[in-house]
C-alpha atoms as a PDB file:
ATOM      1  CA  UNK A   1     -66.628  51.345-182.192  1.00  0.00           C
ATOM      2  CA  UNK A   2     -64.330  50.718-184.942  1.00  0.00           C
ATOM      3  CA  UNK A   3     -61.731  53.043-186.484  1.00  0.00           C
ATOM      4  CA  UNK A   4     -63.842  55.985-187.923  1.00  0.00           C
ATOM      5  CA  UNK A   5     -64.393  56.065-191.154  1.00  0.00           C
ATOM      6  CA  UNK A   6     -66.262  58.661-193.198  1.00  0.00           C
ATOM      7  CA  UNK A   7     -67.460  59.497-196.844  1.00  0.00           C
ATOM      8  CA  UNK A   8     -68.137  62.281-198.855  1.00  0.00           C
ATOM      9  CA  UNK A   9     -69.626  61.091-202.277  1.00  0.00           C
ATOM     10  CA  UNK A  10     -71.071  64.036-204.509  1.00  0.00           C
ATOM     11  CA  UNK A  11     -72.548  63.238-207.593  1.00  0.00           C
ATOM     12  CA  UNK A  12     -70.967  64.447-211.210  1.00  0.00           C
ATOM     13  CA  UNK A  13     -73.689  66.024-212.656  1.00  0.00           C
ATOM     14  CA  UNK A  14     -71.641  69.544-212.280  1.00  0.00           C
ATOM     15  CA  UNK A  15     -69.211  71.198-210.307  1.00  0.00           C
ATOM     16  CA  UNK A  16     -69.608  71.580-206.949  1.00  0.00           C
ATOM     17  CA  UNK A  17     -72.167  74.519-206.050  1.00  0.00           C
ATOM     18  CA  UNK A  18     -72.230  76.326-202.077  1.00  0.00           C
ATOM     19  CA  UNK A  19     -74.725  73.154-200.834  1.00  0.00           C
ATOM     20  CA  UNK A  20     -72.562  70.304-201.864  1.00  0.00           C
ATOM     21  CA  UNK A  21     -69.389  72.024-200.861  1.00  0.00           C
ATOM     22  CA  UNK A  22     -71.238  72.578-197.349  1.00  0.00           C
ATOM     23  CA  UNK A  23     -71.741  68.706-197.232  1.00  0.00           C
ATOM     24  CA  UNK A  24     -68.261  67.930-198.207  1.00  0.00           C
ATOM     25  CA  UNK A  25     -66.825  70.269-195.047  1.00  0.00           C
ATOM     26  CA  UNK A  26     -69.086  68.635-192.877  1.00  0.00           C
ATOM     27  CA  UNK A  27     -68.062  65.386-193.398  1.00  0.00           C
ATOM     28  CA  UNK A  28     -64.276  66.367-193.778  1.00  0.00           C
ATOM     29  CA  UNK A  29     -64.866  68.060-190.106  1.00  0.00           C
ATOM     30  CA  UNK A  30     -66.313  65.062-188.536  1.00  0.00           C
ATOM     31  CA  UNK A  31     -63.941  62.475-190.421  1.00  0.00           C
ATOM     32  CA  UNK A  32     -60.566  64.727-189.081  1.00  0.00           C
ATOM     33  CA  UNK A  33     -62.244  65.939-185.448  1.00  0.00           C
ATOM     34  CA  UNK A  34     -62.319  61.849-184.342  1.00  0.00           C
ATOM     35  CA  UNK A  35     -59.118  61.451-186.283  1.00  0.00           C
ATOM     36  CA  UNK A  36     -60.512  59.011-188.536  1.00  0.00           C
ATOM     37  CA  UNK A  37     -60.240  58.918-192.207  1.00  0.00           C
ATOM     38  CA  UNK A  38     -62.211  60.198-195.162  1.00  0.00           C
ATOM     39  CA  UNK A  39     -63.120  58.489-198.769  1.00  0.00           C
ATOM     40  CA  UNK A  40     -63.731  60.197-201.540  1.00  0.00           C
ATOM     41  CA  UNK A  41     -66.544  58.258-203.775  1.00  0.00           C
ATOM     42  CA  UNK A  42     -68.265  59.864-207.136  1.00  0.00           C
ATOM     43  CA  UNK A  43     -71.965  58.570-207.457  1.00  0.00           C
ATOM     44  CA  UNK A  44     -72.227  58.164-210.693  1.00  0.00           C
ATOM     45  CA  UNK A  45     -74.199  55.251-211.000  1.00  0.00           C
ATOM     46  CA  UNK A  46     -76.595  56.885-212.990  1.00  0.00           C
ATOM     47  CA  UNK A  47     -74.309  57.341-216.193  1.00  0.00           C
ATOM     48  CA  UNK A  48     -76.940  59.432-217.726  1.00  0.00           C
ATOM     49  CA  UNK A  49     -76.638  62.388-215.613  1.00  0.00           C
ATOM     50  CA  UNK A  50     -73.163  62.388-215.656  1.00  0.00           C
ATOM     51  CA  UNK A  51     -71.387  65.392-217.016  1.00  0.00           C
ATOM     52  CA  UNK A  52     -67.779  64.641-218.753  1.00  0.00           C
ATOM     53  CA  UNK A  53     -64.945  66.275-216.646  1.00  0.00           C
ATOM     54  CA  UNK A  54     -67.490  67.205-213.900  1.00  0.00           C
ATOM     55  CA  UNK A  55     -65.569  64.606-211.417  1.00  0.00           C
ATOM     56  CA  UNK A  56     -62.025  65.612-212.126  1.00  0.00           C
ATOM     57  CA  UNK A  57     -63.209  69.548-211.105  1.00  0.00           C
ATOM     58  CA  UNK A  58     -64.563  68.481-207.988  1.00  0.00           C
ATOM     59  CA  UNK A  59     -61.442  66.654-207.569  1.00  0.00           C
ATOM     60  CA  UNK A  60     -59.453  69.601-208.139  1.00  0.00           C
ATOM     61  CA  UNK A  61     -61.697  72.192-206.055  1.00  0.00           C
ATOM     62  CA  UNK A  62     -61.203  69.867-203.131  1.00  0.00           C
ATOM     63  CA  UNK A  63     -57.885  69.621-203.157  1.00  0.00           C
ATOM     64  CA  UNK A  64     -57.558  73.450-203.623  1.00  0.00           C
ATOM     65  CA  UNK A  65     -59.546  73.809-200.440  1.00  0.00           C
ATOM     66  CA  UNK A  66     -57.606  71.512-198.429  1.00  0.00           C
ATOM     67  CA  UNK A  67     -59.432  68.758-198.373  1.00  0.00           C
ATOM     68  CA  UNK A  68     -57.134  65.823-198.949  1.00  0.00           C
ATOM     69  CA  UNK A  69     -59.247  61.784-199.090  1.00  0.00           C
ATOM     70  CA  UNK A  70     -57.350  58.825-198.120  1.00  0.00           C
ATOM     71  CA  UNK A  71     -56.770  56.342-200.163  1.00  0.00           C
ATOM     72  CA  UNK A  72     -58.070  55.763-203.957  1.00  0.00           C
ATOM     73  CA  UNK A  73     -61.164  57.280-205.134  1.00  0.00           C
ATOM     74  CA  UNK A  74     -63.897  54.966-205.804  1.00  0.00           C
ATOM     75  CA  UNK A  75     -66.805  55.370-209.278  1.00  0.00           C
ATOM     76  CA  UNK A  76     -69.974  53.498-209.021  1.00  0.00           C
ATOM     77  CA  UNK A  77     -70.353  52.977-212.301  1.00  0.00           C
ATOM     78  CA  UNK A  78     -66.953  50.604-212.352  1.00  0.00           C
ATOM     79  CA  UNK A  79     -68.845  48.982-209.191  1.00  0.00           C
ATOM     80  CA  UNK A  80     -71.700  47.625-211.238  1.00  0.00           C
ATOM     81  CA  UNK A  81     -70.810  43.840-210.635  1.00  0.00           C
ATOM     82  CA  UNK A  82     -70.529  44.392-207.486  1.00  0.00           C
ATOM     83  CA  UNK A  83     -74.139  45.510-206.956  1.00  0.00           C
ATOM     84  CA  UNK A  84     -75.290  42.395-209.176  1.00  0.00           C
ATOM     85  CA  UNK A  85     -73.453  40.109-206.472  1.00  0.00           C
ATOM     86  CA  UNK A  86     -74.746  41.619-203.762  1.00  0.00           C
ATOM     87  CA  UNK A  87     -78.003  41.427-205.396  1.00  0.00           C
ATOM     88  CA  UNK A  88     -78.074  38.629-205.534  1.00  0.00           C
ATOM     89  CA  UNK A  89     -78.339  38.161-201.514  1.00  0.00           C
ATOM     90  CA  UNK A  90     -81.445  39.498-201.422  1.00  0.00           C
ATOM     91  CA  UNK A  91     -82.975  36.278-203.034  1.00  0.00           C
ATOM     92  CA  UNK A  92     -86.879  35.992-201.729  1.00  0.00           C
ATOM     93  CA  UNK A  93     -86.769  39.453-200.835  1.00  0.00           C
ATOM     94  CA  UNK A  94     -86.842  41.567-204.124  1.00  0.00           C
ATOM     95  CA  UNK A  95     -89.510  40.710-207.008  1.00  0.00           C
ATOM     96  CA  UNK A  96     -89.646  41.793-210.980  1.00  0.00           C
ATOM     97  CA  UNK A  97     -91.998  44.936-211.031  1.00  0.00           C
ATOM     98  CA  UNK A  98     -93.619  45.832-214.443  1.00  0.00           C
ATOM     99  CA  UNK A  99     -95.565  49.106-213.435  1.00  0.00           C
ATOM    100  CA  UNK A 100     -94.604  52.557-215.107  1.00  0.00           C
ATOM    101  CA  UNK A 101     -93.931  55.654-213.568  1.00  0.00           C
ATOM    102  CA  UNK A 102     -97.674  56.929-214.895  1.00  0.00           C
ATOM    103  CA  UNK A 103     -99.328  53.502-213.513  1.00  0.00           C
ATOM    104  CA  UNK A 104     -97.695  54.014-210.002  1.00  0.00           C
ATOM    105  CA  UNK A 105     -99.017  57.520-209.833  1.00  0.00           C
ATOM    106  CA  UNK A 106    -102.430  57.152-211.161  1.00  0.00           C
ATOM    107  CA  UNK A 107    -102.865  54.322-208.457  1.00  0.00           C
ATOM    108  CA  UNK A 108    -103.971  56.652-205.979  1.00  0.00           C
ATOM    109  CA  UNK A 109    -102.300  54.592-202.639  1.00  0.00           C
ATOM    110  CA  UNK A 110    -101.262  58.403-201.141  1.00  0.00           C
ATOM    111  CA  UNK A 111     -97.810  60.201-201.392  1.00  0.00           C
ATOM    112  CA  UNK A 112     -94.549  58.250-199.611  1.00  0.00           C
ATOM    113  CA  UNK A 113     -92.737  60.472-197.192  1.00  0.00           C
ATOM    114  CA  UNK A 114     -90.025  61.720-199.348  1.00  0.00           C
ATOM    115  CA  UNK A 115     -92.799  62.830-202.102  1.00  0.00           C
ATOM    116  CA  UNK A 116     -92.813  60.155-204.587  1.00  0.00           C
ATOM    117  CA  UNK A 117     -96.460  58.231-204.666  1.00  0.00           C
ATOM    118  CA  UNK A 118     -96.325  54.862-202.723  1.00  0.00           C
ATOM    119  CA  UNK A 119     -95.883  51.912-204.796  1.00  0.00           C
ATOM    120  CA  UNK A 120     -99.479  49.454-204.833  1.00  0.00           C
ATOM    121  CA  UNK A 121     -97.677  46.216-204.415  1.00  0.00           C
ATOM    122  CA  UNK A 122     -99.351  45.662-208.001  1.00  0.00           C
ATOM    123  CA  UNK A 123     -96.431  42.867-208.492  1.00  0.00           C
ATOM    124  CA  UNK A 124     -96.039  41.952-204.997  1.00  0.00           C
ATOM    125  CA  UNK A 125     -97.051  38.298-206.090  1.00  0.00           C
ATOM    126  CA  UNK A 126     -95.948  38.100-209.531  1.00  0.00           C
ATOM    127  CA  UNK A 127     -96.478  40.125-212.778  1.00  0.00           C
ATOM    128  CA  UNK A 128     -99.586  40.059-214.224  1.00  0.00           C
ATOM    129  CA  UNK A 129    -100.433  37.701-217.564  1.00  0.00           C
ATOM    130  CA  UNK A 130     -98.552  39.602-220.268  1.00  0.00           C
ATOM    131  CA  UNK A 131     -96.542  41.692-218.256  1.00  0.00           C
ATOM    132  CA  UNK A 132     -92.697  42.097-218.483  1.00  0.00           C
ATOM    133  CA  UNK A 133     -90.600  43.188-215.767  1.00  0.00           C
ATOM    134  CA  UNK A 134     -89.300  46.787-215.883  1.00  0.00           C
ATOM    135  CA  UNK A 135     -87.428  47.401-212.651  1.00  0.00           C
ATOM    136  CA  UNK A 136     -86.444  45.470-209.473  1.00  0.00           C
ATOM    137  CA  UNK A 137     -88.310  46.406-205.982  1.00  0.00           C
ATOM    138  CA  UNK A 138     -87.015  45.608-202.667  1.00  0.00           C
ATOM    139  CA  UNK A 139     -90.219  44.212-200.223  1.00  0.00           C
ATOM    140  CA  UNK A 140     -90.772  45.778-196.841  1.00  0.00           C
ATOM    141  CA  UNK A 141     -92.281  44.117-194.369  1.00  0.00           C
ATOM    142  CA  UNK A 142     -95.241  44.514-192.504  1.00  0.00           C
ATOM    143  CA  UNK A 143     -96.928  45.292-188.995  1.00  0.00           C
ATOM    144  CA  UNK A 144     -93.917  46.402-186.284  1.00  0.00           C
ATOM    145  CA  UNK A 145     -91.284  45.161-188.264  1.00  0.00           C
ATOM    146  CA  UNK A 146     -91.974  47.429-190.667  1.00  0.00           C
ATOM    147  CA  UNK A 147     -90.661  50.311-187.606  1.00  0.00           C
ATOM    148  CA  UNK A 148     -87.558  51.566-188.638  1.00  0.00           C
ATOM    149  CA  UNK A 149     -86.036  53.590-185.413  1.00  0.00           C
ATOM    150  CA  UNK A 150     -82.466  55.299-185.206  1.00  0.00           C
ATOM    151  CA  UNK A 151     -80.847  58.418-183.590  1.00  0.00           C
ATOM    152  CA  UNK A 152     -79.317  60.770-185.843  1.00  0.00           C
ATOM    153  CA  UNK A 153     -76.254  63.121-184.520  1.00  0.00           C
ATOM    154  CA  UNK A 154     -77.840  66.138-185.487  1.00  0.00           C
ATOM    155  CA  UNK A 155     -81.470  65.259-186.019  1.00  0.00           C
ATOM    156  CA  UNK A 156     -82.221  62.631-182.877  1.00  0.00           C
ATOM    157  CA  UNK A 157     -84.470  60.412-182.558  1.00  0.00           C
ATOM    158  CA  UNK A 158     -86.014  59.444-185.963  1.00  0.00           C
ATOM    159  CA  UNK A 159     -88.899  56.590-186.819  1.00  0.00           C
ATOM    160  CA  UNK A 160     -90.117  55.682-190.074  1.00  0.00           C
ATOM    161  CA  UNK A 161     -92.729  52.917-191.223  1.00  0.00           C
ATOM    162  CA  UNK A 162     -91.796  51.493-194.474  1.00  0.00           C
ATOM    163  CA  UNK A 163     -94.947  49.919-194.988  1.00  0.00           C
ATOM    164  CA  UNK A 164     -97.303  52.837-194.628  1.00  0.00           C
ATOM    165  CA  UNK A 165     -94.271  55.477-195.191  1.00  0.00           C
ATOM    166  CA  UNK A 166     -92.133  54.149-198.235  1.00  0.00           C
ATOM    167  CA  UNK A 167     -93.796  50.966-199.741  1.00  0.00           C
ATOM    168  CA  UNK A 168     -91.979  48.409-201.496  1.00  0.00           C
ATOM    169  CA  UNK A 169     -89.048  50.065-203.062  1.00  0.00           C
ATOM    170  CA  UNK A 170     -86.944  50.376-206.435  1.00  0.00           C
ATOM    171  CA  UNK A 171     -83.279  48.696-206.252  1.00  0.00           C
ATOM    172  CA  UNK A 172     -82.613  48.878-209.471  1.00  0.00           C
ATOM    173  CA  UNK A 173     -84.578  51.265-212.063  1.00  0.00           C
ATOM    174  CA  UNK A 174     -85.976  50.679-215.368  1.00  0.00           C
ATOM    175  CA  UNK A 175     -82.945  52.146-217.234  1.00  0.00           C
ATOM    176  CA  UNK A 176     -80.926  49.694-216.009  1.00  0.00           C
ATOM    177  CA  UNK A 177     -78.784  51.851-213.259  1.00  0.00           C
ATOM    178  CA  UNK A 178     -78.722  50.231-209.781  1.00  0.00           C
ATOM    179  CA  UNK A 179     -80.978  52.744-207.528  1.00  0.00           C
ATOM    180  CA  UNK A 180     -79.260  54.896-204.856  1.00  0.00           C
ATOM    181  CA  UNK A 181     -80.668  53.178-201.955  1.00  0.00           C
ATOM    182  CA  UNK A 182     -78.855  49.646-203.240  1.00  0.00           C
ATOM    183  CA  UNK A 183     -75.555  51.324-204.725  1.00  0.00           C
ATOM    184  CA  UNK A 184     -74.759  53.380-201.426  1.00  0.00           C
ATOM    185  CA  UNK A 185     -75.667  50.458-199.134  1.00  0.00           C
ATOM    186  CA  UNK A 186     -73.226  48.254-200.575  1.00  0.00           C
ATOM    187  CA  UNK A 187     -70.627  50.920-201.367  1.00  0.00           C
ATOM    188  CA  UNK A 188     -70.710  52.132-197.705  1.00  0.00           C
ATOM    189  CA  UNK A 189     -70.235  48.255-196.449  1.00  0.00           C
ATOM    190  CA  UNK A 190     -67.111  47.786-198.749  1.00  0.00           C
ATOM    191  CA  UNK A 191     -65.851  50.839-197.798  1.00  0.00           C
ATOM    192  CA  UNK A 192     -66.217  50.382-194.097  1.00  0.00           C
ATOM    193  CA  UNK A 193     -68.141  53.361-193.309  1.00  0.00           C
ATOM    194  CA  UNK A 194     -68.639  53.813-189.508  1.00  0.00           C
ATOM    195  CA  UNK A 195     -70.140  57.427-190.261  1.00  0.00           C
ATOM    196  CA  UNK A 196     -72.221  58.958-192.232  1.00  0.00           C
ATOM    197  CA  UNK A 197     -72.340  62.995-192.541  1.00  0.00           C
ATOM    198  CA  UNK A 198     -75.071  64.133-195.679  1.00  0.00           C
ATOM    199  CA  UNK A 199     -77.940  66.699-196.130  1.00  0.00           C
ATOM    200  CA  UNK A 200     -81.209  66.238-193.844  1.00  0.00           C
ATOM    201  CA  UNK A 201     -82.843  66.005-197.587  1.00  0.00           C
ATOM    202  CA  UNK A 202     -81.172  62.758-197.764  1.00  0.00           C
ATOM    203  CA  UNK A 203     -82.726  61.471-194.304  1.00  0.00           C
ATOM    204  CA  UNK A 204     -85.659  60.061-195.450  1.00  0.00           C
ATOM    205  CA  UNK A 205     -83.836  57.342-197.042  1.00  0.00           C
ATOM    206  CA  UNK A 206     -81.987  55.997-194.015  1.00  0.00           C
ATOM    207  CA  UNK A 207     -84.798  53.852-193.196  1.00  0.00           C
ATOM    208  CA  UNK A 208     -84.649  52.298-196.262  1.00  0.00           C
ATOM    209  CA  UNK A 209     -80.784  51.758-196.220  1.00  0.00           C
ATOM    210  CA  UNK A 210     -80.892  50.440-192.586  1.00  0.00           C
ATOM    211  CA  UNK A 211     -83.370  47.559-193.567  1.00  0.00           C
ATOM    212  CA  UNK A 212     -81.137  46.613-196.219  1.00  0.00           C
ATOM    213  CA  UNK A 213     -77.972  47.026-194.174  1.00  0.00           C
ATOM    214  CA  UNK A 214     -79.810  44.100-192.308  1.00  0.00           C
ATOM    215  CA  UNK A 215     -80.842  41.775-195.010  1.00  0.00           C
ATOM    216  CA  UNK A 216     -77.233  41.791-196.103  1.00  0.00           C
ATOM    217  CA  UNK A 217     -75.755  41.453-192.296  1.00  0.00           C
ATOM    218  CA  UNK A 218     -73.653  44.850-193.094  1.00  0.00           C
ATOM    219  CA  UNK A 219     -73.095  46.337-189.906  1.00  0.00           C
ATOM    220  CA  UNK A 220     -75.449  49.773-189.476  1.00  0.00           C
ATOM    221  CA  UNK A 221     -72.937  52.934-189.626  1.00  0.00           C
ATOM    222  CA  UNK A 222     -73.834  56.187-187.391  1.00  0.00           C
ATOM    223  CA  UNK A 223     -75.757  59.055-189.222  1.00  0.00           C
ATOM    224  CA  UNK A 224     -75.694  62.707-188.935  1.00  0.00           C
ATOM    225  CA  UNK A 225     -78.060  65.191-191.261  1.00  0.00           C
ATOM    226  CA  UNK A 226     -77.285  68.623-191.070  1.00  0.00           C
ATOM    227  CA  UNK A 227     -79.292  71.285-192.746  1.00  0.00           C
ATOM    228  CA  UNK A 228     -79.373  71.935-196.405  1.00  0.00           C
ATOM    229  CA  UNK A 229     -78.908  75.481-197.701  1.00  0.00           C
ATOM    230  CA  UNK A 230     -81.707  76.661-199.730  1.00  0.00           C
ATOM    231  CA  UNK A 231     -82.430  79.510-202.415  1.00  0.00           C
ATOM    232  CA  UNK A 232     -84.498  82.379-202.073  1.00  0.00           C
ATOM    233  CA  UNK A 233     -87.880  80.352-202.837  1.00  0.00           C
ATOM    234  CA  UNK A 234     -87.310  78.366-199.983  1.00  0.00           C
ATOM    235  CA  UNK A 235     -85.884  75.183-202.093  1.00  0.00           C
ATOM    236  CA  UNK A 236     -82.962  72.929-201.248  1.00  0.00           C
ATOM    237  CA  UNK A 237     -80.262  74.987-203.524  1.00  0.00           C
ATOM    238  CA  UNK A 238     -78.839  72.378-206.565  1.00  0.00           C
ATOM    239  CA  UNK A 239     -77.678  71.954-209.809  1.00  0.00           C
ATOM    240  CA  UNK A 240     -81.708  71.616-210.577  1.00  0.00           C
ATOM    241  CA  UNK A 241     -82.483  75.108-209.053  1.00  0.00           C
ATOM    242  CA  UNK A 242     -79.999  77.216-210.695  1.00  0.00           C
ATOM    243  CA  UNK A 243     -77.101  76.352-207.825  1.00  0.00           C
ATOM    244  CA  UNK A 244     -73.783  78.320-208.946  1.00  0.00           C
ATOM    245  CA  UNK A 245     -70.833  76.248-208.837  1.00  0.00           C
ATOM    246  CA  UNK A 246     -67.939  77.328-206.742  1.00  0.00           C
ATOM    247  CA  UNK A 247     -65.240  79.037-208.229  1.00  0.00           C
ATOM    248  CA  UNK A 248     -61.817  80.491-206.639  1.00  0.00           C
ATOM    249  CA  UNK A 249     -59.133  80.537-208.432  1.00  0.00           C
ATOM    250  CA  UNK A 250     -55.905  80.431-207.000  1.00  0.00           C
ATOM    251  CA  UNK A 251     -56.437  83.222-204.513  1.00  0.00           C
ATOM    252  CA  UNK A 252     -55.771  82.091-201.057  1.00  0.00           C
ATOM    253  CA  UNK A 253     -58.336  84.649-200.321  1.00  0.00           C
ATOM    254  CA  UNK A 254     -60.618  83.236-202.331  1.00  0.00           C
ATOM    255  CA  UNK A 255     -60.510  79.818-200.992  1.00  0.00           C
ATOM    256  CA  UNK A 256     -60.822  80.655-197.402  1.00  0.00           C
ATOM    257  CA  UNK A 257     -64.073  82.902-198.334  1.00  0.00           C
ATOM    258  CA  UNK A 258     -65.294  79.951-199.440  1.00  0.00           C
ATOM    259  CA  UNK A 259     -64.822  77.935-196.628  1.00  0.00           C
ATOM    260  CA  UNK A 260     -65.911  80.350-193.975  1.00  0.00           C
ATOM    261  CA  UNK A 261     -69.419  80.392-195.900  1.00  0.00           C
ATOM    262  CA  UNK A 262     -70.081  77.254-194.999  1.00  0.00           C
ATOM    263  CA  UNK A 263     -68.849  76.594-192.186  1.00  0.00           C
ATOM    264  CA  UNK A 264     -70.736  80.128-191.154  1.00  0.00           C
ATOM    265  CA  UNK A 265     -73.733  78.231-192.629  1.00  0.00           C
ATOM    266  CA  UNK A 266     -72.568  74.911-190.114  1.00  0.00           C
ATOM    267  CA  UNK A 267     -72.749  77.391-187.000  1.00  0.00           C
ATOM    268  CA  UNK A 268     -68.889  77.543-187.070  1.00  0.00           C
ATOM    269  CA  UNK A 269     -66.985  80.912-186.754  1.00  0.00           C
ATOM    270  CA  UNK A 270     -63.747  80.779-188.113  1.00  0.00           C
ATOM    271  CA  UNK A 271     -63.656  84.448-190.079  1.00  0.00           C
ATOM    272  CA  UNK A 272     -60.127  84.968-187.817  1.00  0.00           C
ATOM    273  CA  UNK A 273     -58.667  82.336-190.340  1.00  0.00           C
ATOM    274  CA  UNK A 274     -56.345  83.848-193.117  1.00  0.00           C
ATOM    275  CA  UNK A 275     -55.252  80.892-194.695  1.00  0.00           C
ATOM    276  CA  UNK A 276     -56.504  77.610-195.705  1.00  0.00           C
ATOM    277  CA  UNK A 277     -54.231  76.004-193.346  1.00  0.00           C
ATOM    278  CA  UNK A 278     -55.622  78.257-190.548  1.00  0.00           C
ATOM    279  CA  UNK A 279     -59.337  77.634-191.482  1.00  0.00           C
ATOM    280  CA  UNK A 280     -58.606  73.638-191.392  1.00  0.00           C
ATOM    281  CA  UNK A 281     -57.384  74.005-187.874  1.00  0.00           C
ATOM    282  CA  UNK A 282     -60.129  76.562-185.873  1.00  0.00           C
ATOM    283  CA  UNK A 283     -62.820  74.479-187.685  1.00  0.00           C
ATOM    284  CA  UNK A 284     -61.959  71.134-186.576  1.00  0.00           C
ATOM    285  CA  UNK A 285     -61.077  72.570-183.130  1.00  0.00           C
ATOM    286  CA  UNK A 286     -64.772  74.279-182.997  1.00  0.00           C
ATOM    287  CA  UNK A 287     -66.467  71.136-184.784  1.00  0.00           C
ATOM    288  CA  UNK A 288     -64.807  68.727-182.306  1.00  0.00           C
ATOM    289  CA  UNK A 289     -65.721  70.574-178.863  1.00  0.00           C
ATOM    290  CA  UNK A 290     -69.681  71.038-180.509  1.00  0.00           C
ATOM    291  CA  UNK A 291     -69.685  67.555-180.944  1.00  0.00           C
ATOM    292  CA  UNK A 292     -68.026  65.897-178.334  1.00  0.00           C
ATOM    293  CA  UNK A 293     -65.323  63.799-180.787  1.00  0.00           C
END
């Protein structure tokens, strides 16, 4: 295997809340117990969500914590020709799609695996007489090829049918914003990602990212999905459910609190640690001899 490589890429829709900073030691852990490096990329593709300033405190609460990237950080939304060239790859693959949100869901074809309703194929062979395109969809293809298997780190073994489990699938949206699954494909390719370390919320798309990994002859990185945190009702804790962002000042005490939350939260005990320094050093020790780097 190459060099590793790993990402942490939080979105700036807000500061950084106990979840998000649990993803960002995870994949610091991994990316520093293989001695491998870690990129720093802000997912802001979708410009509308984006909160002024929110990236720059992330920036900052990271490197109060300790946890220094290598190399320049990368934004999404100054990647958008990118995208559009690699786009343009998938020629015979992707199709103009002129259904609405409503039309998708009133179509009654049963719920995808991640929640949303599965798409009809409506525009599967063109749009319909007097219908203009709206968004850009990705087709899956059928019968076994359709079988999507991989072994996640964490997670193992893992199968999904994007046929009868996804459908055919939005690359970019109606706003205009490249979708996720095309924008993180491509971003991880450039970047030379060799491992991926995010929330098991996210694992449902790997499926999705793998087939187009393919169709663009990207080579297919290594995935782990750890567990997400979640509130009190039982949901994934975010900016959406009331998530608090973290906040600590410039009390070493503070910041090492902080960290041995969630690495308490990763199965790690490091509550010996006084310092950041000290933290840095028992964690990647534990995280390395848990996971054989």
């Amino acid at each position: 295997m190459n060099a590793y490589i790993g990402r942490f890429a939080p979105s700036p829709s807000g500061a950084l809340h106990a979840g998000s900073l649990i993803a960002a030691v995870a994949s610091y852990l991994d990316a520093k117990a293989h001695h491998g490096q870690w990129l720093l990329r802000i997912e802001d593709v979708d410009e509308t969500r984006t909160v002024p300033s929110a990236d720059s405190a992330i920036l900052h609460l990271l490197a109060q914590l300790g946890m220094q990237w290598d190399g320049e950080v990368v934004w999404q939304s100054q990647r958008k020709a990118l995208y559009e060239t690699e786009y343009a790859r998938l020629a015979g693959h992707t199709y103009a799609c002129a259904c609405s949100r409503r039309e998708i869901a009133d179509s009654n074809t049963g719920i995808a695996q991640d929640g949303a309703p599965l798409y009809a194929g409506t525009c599967r062979a063109g749009l319909p007489s007097g219908r203009v395109g709206r968004s850009l969809r990705l087709r899956v293809p059928e019968g076994a090829a359709a079988i999507i298997q991989f072994t996640d780190r964490w997670q193992g073994s893992q199968q999904q049918n994007l046929q009868t489990q996804v459908g055919d699938f939005v690359l970019k949206r109606v706003e205009g914003f490249w979708a996720y699954q095309m924008a993180v494909v491509v971003d991880d390719a450039m970047q030379g990602v060799t491992d991926v370390v995010r929330g098991v919320d996210l694992i449902d798309s790997t499926a999705r990212q793998i087939y187009l990994q393919s169709l663009l002859g990207y080579r297919q990185p290594r995935y782990m999905h750890f567990p997400v945190l979640a509130n009190e009702a039982g949901e994934k804790l975010s900016k959406q459910t009331g998530a608090q962002a973290v906040a600590v000042g410039e009390s070493e005490q503070a910041k090492v609190r902080a960290l041995q939350q969630a690495a308490a939260f990763l199965s790690l005990d490091c509550l010996a640690a006084t310092s950041v320094a000290q933290f840095w050093q028992m964690a990647t020790v534990q995280w390395a001899a848990r996971w054989g780097c």
